[in-house]
N, C-alpha and C. Protein backbone atom coordinates (compact mmCIF):
# COMPACT_ATOMS: atom_id res chain seq x y z
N UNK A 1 -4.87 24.99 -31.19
CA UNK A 1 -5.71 24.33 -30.21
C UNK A 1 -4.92 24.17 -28.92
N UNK A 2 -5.61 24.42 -27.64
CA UNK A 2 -4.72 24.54 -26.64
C UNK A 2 -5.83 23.20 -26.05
N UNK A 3 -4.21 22.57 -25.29
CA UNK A 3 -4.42 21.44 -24.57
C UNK A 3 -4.03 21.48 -23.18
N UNK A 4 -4.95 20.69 -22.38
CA UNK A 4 -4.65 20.75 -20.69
C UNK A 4 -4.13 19.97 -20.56
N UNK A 5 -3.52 19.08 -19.32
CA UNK A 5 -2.93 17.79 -19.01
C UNK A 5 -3.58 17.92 -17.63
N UNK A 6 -4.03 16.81 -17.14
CA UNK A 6 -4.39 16.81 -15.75
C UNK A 6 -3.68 15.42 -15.36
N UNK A 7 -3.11 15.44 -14.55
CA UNK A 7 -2.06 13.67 -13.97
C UNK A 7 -2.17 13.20 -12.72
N UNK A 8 -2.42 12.03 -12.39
CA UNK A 8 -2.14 11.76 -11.36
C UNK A 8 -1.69 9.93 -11.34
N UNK A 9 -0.84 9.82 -10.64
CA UNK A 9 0.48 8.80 -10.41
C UNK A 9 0.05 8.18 -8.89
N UNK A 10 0.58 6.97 -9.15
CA UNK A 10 0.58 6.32 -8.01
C UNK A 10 2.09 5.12 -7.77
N UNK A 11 2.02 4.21 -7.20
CA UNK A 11 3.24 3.54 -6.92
C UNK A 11 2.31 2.27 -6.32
N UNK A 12 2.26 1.08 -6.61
CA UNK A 12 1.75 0.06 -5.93
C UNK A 12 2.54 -1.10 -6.16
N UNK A 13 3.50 -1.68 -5.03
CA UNK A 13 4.14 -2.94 -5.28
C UNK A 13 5.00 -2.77 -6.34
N UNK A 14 5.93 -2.13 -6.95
CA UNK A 14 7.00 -1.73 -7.33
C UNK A 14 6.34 -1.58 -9.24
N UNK A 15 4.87 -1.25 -9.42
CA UNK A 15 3.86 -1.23 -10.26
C UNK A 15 3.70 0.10 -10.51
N UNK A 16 4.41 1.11 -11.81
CA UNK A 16 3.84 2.83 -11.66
C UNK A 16 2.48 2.61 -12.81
N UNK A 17 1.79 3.26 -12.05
CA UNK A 17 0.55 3.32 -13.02
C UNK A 17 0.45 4.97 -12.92
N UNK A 18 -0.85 5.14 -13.54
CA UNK A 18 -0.57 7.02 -14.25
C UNK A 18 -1.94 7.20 -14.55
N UNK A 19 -2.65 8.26 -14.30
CA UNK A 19 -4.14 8.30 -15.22
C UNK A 19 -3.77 10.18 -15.79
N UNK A 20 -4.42 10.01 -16.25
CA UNK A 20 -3.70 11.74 -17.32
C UNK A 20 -5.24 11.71 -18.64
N UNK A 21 -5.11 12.68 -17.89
CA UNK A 21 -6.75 13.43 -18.64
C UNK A 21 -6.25 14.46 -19.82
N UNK A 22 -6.26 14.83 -21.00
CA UNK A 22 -5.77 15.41 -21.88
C UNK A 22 -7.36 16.30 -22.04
N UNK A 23 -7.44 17.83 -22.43
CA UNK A 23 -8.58 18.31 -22.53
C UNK A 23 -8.32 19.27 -23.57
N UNK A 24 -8.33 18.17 -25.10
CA UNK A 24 -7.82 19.07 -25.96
C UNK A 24 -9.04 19.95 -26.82
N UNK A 25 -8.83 21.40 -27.17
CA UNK A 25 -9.54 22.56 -26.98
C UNK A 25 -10.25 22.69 -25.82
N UNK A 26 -10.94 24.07 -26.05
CA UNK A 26 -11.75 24.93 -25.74
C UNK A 26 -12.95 23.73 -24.93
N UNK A 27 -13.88 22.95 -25.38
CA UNK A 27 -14.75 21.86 -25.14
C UNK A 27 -13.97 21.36 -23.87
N UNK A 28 -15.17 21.77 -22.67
CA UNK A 28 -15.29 20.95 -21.28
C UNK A 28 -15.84 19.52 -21.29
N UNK A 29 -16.60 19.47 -22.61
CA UNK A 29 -16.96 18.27 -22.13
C UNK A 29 -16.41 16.87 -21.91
N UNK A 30 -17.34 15.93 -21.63
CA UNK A 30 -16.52 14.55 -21.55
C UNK A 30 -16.51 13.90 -22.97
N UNK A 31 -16.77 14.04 -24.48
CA UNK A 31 -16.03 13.73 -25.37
C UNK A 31 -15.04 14.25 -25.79
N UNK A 32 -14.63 15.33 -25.28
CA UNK A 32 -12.69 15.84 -25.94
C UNK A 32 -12.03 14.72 -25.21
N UNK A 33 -12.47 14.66 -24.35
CA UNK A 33 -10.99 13.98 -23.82
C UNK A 33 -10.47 12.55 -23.90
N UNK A 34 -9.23 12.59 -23.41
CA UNK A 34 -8.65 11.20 -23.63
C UNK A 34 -7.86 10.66 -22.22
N UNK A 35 -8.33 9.54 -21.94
CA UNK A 35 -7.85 9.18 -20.40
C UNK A 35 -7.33 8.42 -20.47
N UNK A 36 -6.37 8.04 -19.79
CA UNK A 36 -5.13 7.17 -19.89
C UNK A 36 -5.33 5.99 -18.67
N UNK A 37 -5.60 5.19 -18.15
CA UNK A 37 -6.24 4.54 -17.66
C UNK A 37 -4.84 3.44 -16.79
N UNK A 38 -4.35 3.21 -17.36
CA UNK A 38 -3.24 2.25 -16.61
C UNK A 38 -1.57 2.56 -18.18
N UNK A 39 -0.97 2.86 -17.09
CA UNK A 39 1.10 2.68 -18.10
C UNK A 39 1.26 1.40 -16.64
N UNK A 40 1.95 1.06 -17.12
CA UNK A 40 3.37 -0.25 -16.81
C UNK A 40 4.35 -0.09 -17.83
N UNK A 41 5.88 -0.69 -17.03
CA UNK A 41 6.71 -1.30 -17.77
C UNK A 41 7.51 -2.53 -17.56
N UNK A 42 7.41 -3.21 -18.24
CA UNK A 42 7.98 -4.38 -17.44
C UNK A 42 9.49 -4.76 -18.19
N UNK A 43 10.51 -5.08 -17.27
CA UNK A 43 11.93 -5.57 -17.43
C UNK A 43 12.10 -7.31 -18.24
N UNK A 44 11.69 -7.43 -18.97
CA UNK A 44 12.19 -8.87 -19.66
C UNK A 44 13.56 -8.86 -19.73
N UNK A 45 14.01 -10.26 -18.92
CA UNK A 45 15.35 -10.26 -18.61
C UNK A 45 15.61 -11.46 -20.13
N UNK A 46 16.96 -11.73 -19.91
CA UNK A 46 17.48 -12.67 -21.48
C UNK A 46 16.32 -14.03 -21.17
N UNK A 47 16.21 -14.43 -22.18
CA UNK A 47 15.14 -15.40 -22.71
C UNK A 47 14.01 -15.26 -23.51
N UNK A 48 12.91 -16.29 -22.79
CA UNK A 48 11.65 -15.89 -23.77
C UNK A 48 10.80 -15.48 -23.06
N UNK A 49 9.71 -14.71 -23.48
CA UNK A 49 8.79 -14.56 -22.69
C UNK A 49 7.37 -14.60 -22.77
N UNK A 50 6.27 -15.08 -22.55
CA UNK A 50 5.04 -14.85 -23.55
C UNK A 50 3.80 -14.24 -22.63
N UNK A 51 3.63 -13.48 -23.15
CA UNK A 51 2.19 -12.92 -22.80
C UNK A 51 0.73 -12.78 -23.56
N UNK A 52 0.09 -13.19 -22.45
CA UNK A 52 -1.14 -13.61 -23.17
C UNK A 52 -1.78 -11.78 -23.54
N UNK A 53 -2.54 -11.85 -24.55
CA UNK A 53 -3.28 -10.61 -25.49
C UNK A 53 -4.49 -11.17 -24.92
N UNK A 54 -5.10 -9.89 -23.75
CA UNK A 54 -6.63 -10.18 -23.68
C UNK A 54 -7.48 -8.99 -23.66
N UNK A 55 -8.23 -8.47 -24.61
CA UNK A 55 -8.29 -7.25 -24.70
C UNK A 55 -9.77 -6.97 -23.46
N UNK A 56 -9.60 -5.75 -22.98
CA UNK A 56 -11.03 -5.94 -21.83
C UNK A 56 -11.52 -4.76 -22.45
N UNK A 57 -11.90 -3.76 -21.75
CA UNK A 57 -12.95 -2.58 -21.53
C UNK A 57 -11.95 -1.96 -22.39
N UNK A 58 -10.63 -1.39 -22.49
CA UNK A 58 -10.22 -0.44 -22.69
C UNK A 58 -9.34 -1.22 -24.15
N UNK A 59 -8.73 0.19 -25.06
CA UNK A 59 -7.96 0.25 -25.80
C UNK A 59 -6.51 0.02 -25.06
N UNK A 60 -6.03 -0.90 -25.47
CA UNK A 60 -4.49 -1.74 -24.87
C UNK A 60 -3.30 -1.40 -25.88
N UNK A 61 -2.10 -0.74 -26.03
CA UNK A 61 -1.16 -0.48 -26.86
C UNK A 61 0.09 -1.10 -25.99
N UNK A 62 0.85 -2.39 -27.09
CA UNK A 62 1.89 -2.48 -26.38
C UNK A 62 2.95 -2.14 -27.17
N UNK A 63 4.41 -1.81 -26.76
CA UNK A 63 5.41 -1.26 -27.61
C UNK A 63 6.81 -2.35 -26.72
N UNK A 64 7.65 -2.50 -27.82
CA UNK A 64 9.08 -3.41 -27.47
C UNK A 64 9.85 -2.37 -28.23
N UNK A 65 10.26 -1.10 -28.00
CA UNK A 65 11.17 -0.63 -29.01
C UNK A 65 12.39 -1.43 -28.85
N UNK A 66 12.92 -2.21 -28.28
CA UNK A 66 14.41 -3.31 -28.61
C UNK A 66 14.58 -4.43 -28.97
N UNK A 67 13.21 -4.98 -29.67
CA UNK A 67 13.14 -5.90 -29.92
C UNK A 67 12.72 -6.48 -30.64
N UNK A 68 12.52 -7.29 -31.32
CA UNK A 68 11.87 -8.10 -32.28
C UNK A 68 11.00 -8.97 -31.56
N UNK A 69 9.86 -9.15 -31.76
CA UNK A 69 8.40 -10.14 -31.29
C UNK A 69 7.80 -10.80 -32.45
N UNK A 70 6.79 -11.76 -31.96
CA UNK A 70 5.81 -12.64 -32.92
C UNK A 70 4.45 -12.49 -32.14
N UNK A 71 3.50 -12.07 -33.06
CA UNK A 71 2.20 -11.80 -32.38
C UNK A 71 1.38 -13.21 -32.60
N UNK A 72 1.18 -14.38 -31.69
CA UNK A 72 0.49 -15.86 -31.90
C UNK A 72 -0.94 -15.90 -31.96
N UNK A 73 -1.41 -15.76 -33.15
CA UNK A 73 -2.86 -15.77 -33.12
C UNK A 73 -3.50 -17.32 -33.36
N UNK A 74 -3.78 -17.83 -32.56
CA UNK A 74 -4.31 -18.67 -32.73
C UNK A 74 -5.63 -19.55 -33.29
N UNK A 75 -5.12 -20.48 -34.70
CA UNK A 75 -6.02 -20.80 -35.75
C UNK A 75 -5.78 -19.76 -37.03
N UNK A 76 -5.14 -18.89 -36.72
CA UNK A 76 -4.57 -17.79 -37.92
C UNK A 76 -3.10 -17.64 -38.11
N UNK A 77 -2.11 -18.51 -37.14
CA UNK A 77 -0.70 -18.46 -37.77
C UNK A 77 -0.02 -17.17 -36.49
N UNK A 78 1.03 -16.94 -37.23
CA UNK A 78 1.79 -15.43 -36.61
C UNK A 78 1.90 -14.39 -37.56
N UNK A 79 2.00 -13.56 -36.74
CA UNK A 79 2.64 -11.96 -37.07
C UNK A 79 4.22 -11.85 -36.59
N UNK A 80 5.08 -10.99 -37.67
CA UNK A 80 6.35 -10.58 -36.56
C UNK A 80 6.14 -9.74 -36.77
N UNK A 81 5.92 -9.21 -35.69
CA UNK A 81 6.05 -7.69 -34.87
C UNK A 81 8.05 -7.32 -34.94
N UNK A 82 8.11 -5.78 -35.62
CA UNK A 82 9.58 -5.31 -35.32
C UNK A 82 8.90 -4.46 -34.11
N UNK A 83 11.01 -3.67 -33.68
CA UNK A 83 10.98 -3.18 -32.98
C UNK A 83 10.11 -1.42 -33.02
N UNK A 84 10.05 -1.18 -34.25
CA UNK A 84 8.72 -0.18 -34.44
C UNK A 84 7.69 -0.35 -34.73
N UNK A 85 6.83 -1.63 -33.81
CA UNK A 85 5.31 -1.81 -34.20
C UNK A 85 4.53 -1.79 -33.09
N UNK A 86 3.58 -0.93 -32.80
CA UNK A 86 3.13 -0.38 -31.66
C UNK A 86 1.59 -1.82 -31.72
N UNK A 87 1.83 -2.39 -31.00
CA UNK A 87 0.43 -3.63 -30.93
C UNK A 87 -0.83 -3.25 -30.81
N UNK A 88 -2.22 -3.24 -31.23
CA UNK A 88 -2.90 -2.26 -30.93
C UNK A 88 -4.23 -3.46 -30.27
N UNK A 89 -4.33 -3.92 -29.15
CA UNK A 89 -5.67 -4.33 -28.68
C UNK A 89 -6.49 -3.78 -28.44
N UNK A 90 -7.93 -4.65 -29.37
CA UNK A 90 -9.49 -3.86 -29.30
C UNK A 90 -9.92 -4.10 -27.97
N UNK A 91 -11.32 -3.38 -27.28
CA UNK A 91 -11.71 -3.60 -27.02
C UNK A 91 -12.88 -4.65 -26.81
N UNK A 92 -13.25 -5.51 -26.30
CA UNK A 92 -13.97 -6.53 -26.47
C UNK A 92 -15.30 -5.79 -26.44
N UNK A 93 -16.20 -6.60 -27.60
CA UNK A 93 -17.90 -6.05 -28.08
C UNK A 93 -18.16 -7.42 -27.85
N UNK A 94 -19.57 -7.46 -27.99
CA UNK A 94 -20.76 -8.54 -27.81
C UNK A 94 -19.96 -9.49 -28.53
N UNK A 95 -19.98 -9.00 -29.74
CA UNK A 95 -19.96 -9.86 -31.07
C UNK A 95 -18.09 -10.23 -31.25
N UNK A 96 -17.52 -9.89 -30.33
CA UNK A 96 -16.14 -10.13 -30.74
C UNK A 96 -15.85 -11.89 -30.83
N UNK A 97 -15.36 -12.13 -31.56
CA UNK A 97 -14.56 -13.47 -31.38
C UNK A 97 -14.09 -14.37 -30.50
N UNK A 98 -13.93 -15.46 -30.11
CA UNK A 98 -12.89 -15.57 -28.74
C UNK A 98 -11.88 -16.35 -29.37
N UNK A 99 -11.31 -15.66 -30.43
CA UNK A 99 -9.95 -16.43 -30.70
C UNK A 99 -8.57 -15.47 -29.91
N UNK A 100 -7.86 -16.51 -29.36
CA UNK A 100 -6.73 -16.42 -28.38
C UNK A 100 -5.38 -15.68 -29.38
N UNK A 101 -4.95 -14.61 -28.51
CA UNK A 101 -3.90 -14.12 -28.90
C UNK A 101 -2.97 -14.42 -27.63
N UNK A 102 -1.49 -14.37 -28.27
CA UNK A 102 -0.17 -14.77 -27.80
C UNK A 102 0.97 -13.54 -27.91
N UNK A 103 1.89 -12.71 -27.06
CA UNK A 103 2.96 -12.12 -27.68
C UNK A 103 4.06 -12.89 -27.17
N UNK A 104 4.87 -13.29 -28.11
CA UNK A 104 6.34 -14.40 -27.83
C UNK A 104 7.43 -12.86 -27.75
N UNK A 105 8.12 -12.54 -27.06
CA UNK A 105 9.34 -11.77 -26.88
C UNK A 105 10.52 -12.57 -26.49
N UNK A 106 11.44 -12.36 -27.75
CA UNK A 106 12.70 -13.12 -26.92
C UNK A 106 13.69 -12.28 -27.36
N UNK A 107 14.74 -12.16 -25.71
CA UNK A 107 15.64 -11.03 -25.56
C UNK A 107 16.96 -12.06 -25.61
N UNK A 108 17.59 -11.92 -26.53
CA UNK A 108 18.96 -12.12 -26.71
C UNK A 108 20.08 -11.74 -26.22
N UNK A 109 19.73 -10.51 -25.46
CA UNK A 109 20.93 -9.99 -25.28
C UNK A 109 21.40 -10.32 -23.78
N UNK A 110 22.27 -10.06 -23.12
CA UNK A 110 22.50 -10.06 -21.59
C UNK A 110 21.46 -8.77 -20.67
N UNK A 111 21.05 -7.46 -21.49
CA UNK A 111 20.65 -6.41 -20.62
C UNK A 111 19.39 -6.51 -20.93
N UNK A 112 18.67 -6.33 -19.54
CA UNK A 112 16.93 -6.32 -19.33
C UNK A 112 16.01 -5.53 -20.96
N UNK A 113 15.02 -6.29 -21.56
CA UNK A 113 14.43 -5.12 -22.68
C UNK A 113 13.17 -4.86 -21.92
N UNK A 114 12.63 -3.47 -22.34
CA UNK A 114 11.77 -2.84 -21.85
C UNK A 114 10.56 -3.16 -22.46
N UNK A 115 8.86 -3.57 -22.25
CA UNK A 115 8.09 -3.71 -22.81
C UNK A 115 7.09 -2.91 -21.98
N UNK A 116 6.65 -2.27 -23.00
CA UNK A 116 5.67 -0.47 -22.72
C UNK A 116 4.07 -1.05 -22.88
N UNK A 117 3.48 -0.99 -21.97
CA UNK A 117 1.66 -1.22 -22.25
C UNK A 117 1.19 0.10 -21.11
N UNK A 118 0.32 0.30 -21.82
CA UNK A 118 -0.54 1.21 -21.60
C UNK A 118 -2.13 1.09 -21.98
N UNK A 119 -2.87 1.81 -20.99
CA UNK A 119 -4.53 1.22 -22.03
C UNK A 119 -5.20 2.77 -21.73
N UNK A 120 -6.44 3.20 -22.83
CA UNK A 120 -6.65 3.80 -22.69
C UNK A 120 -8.33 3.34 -22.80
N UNK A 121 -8.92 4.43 -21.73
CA UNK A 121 -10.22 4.60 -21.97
C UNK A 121 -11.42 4.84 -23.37
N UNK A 122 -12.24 3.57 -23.29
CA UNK A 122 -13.05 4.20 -24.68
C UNK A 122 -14.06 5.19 -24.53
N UNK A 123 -13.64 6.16 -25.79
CA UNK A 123 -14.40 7.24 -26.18
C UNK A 123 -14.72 7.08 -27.46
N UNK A 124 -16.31 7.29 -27.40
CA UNK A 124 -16.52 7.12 -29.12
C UNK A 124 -15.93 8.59 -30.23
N UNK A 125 -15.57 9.61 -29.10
CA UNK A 125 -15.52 10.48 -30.30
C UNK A 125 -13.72 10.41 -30.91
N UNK A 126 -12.96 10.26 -29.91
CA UNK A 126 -11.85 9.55 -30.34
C UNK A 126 -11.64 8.36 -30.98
N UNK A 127 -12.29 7.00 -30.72
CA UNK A 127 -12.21 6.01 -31.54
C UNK A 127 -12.85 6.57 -32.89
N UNK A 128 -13.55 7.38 -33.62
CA UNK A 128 -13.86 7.70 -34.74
C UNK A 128 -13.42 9.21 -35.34
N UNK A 129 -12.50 9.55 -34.68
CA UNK A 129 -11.43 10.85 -34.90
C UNK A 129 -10.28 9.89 -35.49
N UNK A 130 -9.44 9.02 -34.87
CA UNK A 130 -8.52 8.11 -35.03
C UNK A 130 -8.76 7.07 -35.86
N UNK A 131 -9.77 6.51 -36.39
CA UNK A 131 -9.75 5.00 -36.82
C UNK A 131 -9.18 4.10 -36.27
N UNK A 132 -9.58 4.57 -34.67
CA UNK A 132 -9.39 2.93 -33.88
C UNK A 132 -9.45 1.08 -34.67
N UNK A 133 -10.99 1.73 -34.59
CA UNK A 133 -11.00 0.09 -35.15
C UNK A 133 -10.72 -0.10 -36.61
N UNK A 134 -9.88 0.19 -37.08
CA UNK A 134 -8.87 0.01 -38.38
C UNK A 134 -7.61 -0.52 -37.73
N UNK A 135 -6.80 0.17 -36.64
CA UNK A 135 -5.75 -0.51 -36.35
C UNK A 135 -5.47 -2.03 -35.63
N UNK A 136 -4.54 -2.24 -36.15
CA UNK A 136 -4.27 -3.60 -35.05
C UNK A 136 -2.49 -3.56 -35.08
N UNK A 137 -1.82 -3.63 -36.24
CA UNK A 137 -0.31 -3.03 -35.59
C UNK A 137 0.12 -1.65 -36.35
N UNK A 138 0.64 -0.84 -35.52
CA UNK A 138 0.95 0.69 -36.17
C UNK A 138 2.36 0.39 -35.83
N UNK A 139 3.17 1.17 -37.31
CA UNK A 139 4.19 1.30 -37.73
C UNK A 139 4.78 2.56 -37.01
N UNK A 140 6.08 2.41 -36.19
CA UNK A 140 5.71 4.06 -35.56
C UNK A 140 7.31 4.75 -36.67
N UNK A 141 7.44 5.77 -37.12
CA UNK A 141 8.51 6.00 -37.91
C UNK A 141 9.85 6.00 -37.59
């Protein structure tokens, strides 16, 4: 199966964002593809740090490969997230919940850790190629 990449990058306020169109096979249409919608990375310097989990329109993946995290769900306890657990936020439906999520990151060390989010555009034929809505943390190997 041959795949396209189409990219385009920007720079806003020291902010890289990225949109990247993937057009995997032969199929022009608008269900092959997969759009990448917003990357960031942000520098967590030594301490703690917490960020609020709010999932909007799009599929949200966050990654700490240096670190150890606690995912704070609130009225349900925690998760610890290791440094190979890719976070997986749903998209918000009618019927979703409004219970509050939390990510606690705390960097021990003296040198900045890197925390990776990215979101991607929903497609129904990918969310049911993948078993989107099965994930919530993926193990990456």
């Amino acid at each position: 199966m041959d795949t396209e990449k189409f990219r385009k990058r920007t720079l806003k306020k020291g902010l890289f964002s990225e949109e990247v169109w993937f057009n995997m096979g032969t199929a022009k249409n608008s269900s092959s593809r997969l759009r990448l919608i917003h990357f960031a990375e942000d520098d967590c310097q030594y301490g703690k740090h917490t960020f609020p989990v709010t999932p909007g329109r799009y599929w949200v993946f966050l990654l700490v490969p240096q670190a150890k995290r606690r995912l704070i769900i609130h009225g349900s306890g925690s998760k610890q997230l290791l440094p190979t657990d890719l976070y997986v936020e749903k998209p918000l439906t009618k019927t979703a919940s409004g219970v509050r999520k939390e990510e606690i990151l705390e960097n021990n060390t003296s040198m900045p850790v890197k925390r990776y989010y990215f979101a991607v555009e929903r497609n129904v034929y990918i969310e049911q190629m993948f078993h989107l809505d099965e994930l919530e943390i993926v193990h990456l190997p």
